[in-house]
PDB file of N, CA and C in Angstrom:
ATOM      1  N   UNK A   1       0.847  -1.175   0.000  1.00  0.00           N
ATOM      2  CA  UNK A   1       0.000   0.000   0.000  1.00  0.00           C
ATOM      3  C   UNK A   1       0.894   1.240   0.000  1.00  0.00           C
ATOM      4  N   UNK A   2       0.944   2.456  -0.924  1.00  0.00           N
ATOM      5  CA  UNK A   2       1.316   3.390  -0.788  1.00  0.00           C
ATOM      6  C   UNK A   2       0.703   4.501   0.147  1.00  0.00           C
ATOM      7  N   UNK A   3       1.116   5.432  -0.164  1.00  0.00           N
ATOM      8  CA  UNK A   3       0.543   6.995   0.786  1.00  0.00           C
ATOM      9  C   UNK A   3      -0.542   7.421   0.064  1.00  0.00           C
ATOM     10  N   UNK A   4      -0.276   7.480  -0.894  1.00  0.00           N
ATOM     11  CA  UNK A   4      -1.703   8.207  -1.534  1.00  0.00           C
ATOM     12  C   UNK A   4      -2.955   6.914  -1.205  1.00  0.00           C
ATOM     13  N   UNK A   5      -2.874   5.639  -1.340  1.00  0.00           N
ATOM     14  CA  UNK A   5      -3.643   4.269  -0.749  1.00  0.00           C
ATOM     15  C   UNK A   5      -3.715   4.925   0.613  1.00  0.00           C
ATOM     16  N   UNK A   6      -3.245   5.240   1.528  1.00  0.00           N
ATOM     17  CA  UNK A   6      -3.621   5.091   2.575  1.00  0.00           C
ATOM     18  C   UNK A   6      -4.507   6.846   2.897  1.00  0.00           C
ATOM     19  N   UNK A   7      -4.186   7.759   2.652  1.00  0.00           N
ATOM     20  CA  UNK A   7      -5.294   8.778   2.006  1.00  0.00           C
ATOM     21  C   UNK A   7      -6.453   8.379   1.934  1.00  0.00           C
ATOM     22  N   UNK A   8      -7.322   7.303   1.299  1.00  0.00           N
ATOM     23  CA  UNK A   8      -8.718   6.685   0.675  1.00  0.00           C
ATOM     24  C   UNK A   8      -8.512   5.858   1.655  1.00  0.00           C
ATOM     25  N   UNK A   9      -8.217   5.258   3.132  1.00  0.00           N
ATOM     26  CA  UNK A   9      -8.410   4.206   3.894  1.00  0.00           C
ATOM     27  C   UNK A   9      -8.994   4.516   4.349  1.00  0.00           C
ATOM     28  N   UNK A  10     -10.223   3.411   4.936  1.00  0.00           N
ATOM     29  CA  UNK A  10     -10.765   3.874   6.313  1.00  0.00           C
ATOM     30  C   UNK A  10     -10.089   3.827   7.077  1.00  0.00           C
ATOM     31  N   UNK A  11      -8.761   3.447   7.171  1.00  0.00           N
ATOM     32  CA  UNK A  11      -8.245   3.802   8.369  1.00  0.00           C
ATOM     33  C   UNK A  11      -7.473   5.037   8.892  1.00  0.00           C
ATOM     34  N   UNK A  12      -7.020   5.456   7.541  1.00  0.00           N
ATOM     35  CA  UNK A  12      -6.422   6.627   7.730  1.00  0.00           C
ATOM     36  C   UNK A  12      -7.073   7.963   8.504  1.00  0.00           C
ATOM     37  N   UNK A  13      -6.270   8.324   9.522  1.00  0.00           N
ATOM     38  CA  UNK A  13      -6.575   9.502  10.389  1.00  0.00           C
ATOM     39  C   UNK A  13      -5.730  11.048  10.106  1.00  0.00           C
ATOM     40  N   UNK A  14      -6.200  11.845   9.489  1.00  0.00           N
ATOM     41  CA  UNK A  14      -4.995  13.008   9.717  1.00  0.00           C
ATOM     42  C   UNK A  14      -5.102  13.394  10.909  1.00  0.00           C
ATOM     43  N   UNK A  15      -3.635  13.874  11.205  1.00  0.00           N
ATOM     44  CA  UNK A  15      -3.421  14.396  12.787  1.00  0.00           C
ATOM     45  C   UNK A  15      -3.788  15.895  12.430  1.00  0.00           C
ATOM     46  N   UNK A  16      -4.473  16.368  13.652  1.00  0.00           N
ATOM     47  CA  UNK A  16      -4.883  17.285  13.735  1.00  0.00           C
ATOM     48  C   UNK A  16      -3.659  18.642  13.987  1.00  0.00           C
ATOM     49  N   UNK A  17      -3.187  19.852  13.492  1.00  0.00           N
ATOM     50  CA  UNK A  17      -2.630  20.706  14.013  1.00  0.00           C
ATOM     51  C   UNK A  17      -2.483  20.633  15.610  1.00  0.00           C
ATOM     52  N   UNK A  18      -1.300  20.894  16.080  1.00  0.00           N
ATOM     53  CA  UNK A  18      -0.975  20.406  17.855  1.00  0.00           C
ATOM     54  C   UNK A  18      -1.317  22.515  17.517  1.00  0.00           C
ATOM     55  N   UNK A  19      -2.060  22.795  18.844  1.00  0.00           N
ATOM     56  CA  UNK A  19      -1.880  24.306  19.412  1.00  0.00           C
ATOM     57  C   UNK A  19      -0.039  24.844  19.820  1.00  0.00           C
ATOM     58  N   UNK A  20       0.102  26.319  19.390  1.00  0.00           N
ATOM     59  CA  UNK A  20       1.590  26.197  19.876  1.00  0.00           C
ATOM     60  C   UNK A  20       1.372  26.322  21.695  1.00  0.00           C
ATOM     61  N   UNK A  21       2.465  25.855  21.847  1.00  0.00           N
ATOM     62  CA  UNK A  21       2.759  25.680  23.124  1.00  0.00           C
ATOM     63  C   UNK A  21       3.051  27.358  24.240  1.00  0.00           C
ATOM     64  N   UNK A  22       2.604  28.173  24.785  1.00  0.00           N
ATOM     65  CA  UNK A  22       3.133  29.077  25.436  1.00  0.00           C
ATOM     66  C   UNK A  22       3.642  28.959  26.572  1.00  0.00           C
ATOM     67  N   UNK A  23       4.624  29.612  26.780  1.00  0.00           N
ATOM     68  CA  UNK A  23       5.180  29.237  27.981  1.00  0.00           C
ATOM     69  C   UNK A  23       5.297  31.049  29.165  1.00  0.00           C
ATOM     70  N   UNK A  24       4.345  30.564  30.070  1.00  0.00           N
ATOM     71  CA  UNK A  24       4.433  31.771  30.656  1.00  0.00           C
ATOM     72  C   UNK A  24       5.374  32.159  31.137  1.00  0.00           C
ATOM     73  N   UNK A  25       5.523  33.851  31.765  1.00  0.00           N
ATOM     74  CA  UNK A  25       6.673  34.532  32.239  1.00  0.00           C
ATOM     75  C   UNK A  25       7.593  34.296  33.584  1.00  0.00           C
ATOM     76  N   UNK A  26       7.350  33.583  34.360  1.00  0.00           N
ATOM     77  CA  UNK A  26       8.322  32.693  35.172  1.00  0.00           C
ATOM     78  C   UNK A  26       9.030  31.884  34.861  1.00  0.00           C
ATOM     79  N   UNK A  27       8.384  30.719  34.039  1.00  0.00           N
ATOM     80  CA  UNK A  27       9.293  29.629  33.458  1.00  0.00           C
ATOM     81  C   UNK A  27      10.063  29.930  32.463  1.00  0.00           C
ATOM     82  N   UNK A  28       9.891  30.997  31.817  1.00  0.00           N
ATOM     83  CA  UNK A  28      10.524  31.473  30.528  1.00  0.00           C
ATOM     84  C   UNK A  28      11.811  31.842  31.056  1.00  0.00           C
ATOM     85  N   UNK A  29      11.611  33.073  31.962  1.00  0.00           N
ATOM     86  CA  UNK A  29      12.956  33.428  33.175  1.00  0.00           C
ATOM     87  C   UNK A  29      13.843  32.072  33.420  1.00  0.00           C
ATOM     88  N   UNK A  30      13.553  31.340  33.944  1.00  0.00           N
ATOM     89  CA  UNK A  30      13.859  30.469  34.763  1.00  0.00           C
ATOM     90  C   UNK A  30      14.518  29.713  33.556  1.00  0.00           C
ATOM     91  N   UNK A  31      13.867  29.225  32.158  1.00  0.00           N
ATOM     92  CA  UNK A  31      14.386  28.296  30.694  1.00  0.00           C
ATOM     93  C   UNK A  31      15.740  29.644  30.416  1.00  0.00           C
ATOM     94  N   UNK A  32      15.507  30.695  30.400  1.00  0.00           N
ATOM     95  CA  UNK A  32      16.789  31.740  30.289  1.00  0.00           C
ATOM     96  C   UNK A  32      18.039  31.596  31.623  1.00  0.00           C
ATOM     97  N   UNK A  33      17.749  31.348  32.366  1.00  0.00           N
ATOM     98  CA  UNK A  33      18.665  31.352  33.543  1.00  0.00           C
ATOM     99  C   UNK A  33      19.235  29.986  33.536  1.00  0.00           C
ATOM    100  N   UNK A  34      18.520  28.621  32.583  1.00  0.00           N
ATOM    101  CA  UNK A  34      19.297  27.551  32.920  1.00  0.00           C
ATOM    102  C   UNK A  34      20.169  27.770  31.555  1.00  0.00           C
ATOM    103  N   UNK A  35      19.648  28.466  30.317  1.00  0.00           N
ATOM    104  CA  UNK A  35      20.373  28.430  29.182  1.00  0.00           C
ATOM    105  C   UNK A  35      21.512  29.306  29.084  1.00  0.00           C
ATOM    106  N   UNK A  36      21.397  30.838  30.249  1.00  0.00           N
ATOM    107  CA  UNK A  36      22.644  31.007  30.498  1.00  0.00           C
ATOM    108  C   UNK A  36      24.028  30.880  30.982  1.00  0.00           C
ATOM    109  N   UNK A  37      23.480  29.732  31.589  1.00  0.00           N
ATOM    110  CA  UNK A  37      24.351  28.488  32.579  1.00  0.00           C
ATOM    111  C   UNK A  37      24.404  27.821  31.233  1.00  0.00           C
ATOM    112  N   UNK A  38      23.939  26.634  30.583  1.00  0.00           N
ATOM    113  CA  UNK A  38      24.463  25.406  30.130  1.00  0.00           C
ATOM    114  C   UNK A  38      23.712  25.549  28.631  1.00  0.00           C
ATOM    115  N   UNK A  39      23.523  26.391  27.925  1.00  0.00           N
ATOM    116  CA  UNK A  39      22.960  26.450  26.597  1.00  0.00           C
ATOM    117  C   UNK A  39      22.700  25.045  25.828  1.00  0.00           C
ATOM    118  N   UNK A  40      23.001  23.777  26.372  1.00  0.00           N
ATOM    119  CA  UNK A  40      23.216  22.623  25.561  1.00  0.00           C
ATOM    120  C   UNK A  40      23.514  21.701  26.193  1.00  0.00           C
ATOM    121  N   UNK A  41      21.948  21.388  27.169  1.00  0.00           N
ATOM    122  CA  UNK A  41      22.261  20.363  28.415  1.00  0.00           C
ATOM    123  C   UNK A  41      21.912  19.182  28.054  1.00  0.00           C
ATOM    124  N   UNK A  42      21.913  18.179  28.371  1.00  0.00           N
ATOM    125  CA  UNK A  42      21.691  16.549  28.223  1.00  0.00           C
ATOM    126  C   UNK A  42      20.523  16.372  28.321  1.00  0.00           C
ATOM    127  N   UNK A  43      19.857  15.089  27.759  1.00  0.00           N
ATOM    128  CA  UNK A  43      18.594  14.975  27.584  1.00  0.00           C
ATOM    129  C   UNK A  43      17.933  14.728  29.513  1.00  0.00           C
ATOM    130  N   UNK A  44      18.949  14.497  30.019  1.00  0.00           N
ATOM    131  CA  UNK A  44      18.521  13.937  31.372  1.00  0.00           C
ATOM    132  C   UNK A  44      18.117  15.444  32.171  1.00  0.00           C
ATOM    133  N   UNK A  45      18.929  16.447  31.596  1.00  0.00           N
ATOM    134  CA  UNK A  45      19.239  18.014  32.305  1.00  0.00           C
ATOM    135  C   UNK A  45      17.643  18.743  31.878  1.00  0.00           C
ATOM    136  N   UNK A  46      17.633  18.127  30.523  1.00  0.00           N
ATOM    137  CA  UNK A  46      16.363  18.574  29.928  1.00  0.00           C
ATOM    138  C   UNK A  46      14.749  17.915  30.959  1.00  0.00           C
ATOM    139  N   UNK A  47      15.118  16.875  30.726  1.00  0.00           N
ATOM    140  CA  UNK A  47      14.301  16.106  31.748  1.00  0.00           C
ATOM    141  C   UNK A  47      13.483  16.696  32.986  1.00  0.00           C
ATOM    142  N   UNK A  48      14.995  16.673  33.739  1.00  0.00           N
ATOM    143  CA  UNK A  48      14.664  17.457  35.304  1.00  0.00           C
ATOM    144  C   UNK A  48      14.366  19.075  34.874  1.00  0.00           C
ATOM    145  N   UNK A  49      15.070  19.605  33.877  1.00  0.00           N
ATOM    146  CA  UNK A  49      14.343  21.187  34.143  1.00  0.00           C
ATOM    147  C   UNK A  49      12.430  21.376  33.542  1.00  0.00           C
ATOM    148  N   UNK A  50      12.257  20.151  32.636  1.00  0.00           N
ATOM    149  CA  UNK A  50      10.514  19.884  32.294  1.00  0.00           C
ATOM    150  C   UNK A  50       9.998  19.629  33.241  1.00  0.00           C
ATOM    151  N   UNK A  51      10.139  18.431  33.942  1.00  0.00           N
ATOM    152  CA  UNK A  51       9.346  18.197  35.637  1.00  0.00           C
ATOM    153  C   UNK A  51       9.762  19.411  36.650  1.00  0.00           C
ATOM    154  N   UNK A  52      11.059  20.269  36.560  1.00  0.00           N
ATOM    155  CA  UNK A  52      10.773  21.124  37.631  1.00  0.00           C
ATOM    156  C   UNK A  52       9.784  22.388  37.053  1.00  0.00           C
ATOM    157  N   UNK A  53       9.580  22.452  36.160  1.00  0.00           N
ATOM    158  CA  UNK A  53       9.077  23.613  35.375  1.00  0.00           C
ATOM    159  C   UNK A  53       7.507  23.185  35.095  1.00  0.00           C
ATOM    160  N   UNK A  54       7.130  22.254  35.414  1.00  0.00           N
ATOM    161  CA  UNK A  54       5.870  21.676  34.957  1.00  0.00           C
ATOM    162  C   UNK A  54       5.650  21.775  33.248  1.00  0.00           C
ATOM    163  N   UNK A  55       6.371  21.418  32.361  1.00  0.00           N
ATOM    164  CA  UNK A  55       6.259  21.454  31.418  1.00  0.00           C
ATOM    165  C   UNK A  55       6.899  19.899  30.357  1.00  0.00           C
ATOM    166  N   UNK A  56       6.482  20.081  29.304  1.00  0.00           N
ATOM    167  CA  UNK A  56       6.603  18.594  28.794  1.00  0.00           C
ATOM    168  C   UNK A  56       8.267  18.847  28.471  1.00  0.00           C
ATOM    169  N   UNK A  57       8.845  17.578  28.377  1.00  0.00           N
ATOM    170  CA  UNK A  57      10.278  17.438  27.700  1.00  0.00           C
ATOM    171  C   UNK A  57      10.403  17.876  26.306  1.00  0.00           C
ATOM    172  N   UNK A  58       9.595  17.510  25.807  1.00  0.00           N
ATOM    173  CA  UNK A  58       9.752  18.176  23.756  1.00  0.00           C
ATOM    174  C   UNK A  58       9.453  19.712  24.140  1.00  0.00           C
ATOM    175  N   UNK A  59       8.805  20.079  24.972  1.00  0.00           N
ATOM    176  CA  UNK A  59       9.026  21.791  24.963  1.00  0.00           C
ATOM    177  C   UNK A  59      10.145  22.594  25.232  1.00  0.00           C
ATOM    178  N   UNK A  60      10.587  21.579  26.515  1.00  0.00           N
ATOM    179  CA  UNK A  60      11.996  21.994  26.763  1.00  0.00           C
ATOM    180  C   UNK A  60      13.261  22.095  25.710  1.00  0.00           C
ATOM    181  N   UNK A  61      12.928  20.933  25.320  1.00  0.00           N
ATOM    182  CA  UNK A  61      14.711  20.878  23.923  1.00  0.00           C
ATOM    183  C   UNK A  61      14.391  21.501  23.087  1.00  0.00           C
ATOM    184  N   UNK A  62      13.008  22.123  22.667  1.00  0.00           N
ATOM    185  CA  UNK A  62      12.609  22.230  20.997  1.00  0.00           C
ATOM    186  C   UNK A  62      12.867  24.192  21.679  1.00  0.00           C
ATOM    187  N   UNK A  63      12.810  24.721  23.307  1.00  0.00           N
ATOM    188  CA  UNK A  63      12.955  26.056  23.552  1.00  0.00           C
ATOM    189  C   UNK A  63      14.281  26.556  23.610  1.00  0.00           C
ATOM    190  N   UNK A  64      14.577  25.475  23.968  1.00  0.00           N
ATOM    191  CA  UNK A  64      16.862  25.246  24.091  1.00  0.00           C
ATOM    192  C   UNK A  64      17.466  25.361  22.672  1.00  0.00           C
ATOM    193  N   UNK A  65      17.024  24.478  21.352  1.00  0.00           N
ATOM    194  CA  UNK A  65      17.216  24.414  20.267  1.00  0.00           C
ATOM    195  C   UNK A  65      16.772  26.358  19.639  1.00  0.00           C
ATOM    196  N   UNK A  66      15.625  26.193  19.491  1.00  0.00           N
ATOM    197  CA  UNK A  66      14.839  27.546  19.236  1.00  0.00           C
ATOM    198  C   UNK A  66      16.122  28.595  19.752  1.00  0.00           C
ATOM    199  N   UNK A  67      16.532  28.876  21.159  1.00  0.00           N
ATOM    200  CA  UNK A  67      17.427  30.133  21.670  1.00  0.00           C
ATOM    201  C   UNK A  67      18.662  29.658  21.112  1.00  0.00           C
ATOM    202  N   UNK A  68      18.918  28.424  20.895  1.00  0.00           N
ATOM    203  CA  UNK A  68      20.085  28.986  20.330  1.00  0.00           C
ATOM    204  C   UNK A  68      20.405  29.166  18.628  1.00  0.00           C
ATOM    205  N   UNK A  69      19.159  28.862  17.823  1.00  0.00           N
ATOM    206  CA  UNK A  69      19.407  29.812  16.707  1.00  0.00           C
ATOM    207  C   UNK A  69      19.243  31.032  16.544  1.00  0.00           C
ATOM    208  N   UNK A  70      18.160  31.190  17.536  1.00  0.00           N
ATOM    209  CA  UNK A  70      18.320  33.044  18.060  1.00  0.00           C
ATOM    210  C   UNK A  70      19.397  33.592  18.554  1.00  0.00           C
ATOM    211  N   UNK A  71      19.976  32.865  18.934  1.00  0.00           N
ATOM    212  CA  UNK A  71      21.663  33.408  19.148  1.00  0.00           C
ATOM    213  C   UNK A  71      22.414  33.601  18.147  1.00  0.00           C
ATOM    214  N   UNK A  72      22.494  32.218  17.390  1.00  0.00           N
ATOM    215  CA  UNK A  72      23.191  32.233  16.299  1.00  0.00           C
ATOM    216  C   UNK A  72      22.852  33.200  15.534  1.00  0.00           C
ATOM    217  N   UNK A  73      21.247  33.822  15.267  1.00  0.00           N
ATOM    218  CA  UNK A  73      20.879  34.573  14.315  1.00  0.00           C
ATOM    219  C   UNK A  73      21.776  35.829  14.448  1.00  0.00           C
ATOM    220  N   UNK A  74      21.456  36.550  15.585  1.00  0.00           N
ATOM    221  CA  UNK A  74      21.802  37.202  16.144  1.00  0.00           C
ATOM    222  C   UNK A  74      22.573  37.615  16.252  1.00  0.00           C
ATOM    223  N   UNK A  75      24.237  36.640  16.444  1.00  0.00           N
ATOM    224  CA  UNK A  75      25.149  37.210  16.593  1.00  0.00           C
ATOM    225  C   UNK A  75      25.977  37.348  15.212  1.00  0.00           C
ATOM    226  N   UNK A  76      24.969  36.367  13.867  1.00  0.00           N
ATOM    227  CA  UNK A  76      25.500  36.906  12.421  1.00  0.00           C
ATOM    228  C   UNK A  76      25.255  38.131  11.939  1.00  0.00           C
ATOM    229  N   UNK A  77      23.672  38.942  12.596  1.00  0.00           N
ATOM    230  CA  UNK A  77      23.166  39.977  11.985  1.00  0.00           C
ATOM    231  C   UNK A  77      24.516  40.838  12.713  1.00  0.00           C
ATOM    232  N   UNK A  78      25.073  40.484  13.987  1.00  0.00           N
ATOM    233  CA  UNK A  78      26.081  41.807  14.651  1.00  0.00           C
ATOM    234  C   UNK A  78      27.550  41.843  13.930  1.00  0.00           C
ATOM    235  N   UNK A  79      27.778  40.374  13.442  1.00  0.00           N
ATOM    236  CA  UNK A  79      28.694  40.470  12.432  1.00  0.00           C
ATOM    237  C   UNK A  79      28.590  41.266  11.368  1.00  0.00           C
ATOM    238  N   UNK A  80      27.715  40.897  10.492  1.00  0.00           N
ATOM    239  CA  UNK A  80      27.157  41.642   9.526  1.00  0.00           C
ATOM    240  C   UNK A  80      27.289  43.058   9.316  1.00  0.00           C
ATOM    241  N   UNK A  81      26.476  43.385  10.631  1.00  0.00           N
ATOM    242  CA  UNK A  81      26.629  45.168  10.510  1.00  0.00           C
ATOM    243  C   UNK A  81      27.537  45.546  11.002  1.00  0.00           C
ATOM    244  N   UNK A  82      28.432  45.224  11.543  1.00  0.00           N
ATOM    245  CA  UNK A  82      30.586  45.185  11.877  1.00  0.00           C
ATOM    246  C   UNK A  82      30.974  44.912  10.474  1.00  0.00           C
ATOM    247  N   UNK A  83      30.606  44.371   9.787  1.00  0.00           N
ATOM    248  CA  UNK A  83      31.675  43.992   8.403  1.00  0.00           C
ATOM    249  C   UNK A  83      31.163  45.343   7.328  1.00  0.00           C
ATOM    250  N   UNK A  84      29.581  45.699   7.117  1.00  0.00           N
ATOM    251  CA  UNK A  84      29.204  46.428   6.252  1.00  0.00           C
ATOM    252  C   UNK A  84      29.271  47.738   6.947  1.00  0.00           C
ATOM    253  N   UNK A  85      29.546  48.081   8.430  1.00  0.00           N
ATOM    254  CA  UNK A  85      29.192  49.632   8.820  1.00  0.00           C
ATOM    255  C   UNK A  85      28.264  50.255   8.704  1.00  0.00           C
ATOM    256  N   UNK A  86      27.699  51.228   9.237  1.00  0.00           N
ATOM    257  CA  UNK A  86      26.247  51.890   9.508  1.00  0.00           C
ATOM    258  C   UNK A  86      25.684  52.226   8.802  1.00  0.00           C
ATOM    259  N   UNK A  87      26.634  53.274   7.829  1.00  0.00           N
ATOM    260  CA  UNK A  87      26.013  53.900   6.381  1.00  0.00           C
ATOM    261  C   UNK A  87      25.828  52.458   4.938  1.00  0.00           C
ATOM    262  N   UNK A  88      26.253  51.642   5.137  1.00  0.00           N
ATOM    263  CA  UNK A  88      26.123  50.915   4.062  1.00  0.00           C
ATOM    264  C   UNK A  88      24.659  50.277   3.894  1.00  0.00           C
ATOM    265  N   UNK A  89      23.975  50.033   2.863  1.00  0.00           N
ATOM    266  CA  UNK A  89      22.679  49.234   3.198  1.00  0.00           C
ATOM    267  C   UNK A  89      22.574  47.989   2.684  1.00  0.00           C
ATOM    268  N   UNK A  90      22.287  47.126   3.123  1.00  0.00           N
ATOM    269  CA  UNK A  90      22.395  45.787   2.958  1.00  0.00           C
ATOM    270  C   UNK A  90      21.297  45.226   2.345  1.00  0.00           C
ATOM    271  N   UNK A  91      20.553  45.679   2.385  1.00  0.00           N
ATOM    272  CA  UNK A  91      19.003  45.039   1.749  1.00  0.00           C
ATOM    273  C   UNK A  91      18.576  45.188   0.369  1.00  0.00           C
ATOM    274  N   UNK A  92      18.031  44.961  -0.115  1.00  0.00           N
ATOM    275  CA  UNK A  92      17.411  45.440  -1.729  1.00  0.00           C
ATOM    276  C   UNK A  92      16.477  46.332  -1.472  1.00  0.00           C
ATOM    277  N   UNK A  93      15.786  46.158  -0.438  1.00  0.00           N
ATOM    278  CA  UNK A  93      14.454  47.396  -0.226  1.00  0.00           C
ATOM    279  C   UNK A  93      15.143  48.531  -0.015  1.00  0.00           C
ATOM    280  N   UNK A  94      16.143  48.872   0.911  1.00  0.00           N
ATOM    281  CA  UNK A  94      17.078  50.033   1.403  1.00  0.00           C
ATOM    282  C   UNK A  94      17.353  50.926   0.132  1.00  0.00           C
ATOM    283  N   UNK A  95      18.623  49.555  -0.612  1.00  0.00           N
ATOM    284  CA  UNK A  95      18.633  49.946  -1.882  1.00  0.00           C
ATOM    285  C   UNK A  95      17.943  50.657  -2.808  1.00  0.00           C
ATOM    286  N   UNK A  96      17.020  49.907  -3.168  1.00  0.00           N
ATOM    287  CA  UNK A  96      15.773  51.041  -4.271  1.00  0.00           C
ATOM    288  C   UNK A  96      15.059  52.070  -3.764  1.00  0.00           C
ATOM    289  N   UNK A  97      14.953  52.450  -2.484  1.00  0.00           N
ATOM    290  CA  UNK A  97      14.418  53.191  -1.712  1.00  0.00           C
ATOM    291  C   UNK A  97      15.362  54.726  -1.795  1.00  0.00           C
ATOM    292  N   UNK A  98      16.940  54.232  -1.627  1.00  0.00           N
ATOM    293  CA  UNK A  98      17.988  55.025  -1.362  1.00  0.00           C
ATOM    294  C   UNK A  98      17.494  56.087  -2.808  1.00  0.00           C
ATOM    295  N   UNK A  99      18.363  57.738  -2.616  1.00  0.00           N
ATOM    296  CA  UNK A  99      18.310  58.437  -3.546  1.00  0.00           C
ATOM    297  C   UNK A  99      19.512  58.201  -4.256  1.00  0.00           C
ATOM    298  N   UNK A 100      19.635  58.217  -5.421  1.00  0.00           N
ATOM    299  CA  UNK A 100      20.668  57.629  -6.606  1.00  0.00           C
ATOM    300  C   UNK A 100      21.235  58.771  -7.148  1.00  0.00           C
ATOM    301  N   UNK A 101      22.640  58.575  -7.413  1.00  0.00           N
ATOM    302  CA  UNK A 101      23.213  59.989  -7.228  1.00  0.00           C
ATOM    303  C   UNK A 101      23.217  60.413  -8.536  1.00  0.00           C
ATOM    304  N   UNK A 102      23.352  61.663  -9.107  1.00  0.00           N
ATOM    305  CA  UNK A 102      22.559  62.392 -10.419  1.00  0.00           C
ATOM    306  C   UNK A 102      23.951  61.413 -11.512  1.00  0.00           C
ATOM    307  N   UNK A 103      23.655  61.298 -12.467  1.00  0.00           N
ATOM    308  CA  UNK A 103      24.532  60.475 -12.997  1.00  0.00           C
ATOM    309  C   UNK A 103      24.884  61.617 -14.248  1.00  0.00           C
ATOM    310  N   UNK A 104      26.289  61.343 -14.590  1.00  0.00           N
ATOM    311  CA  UNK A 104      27.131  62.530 -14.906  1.00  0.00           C
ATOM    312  C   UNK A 104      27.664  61.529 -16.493  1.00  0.00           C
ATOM    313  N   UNK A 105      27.261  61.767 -17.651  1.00  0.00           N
ATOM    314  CA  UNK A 105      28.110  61.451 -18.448  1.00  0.00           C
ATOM    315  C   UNK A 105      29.466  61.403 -19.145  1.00  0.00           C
ATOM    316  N   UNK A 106      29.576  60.389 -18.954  1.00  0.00           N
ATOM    317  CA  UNK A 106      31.534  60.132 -19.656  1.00  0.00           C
ATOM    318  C   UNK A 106      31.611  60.039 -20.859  1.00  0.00           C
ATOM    319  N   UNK A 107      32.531  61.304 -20.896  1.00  0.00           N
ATOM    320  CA  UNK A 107      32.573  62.021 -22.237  1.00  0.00           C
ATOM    321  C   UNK A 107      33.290  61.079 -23.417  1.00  0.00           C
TER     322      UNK A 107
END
């Protein structure tokens, strides 16, 4: 049986969209204070900070994972604007937006 076969099954169930997960403003503190300590703790570290936090384990690694591409993002955009400097514009929107300087023909 293929996928598209199992599509037309009676047995087939689609899973429903999961709600996103929020995580209120204590535990959030508290997921920041262990990630400024250990940004990249063990599944066991993960463990104990979900049961102390009352929260599931896949929330925990998938919020640990999540901050640290926000880091990563983050600390490329600070590269970035260190390598190009303030006045330079980096974007295409900036770009076409910018005024274009009167253009002077070569004789």
């Amino acid at each position: 049986m293929q996928f598209n076969d199992l599509m037309f099954c009676s047995c087939y169930q689609p899973h429903e969209k999961r709600k996103r997960t929020s995580i209120a403003a204590p535990e959030k503190r508290s997921l920041e204070a262990y990630f400024a300590v250990q940004p990249r703790p063990s599944g066991e570290k993960i463990a104990a900070i979900a049961e102390k936090l009352d929260l599931k384990k896949n929330v925990v690694r998938v919020w640990f994972c999540n901050q640290r591409q926000k880091q990563k993002r983050m600390k490329f955009a600070a590269t970035q604007k260190q390598m190009t400097g303030p006045n330079v514009h980096t974007s295409m929107g900036s770009m076409m937006t910018s005024p274009m300087p009167p253009h002077t023909p070569v004789p």
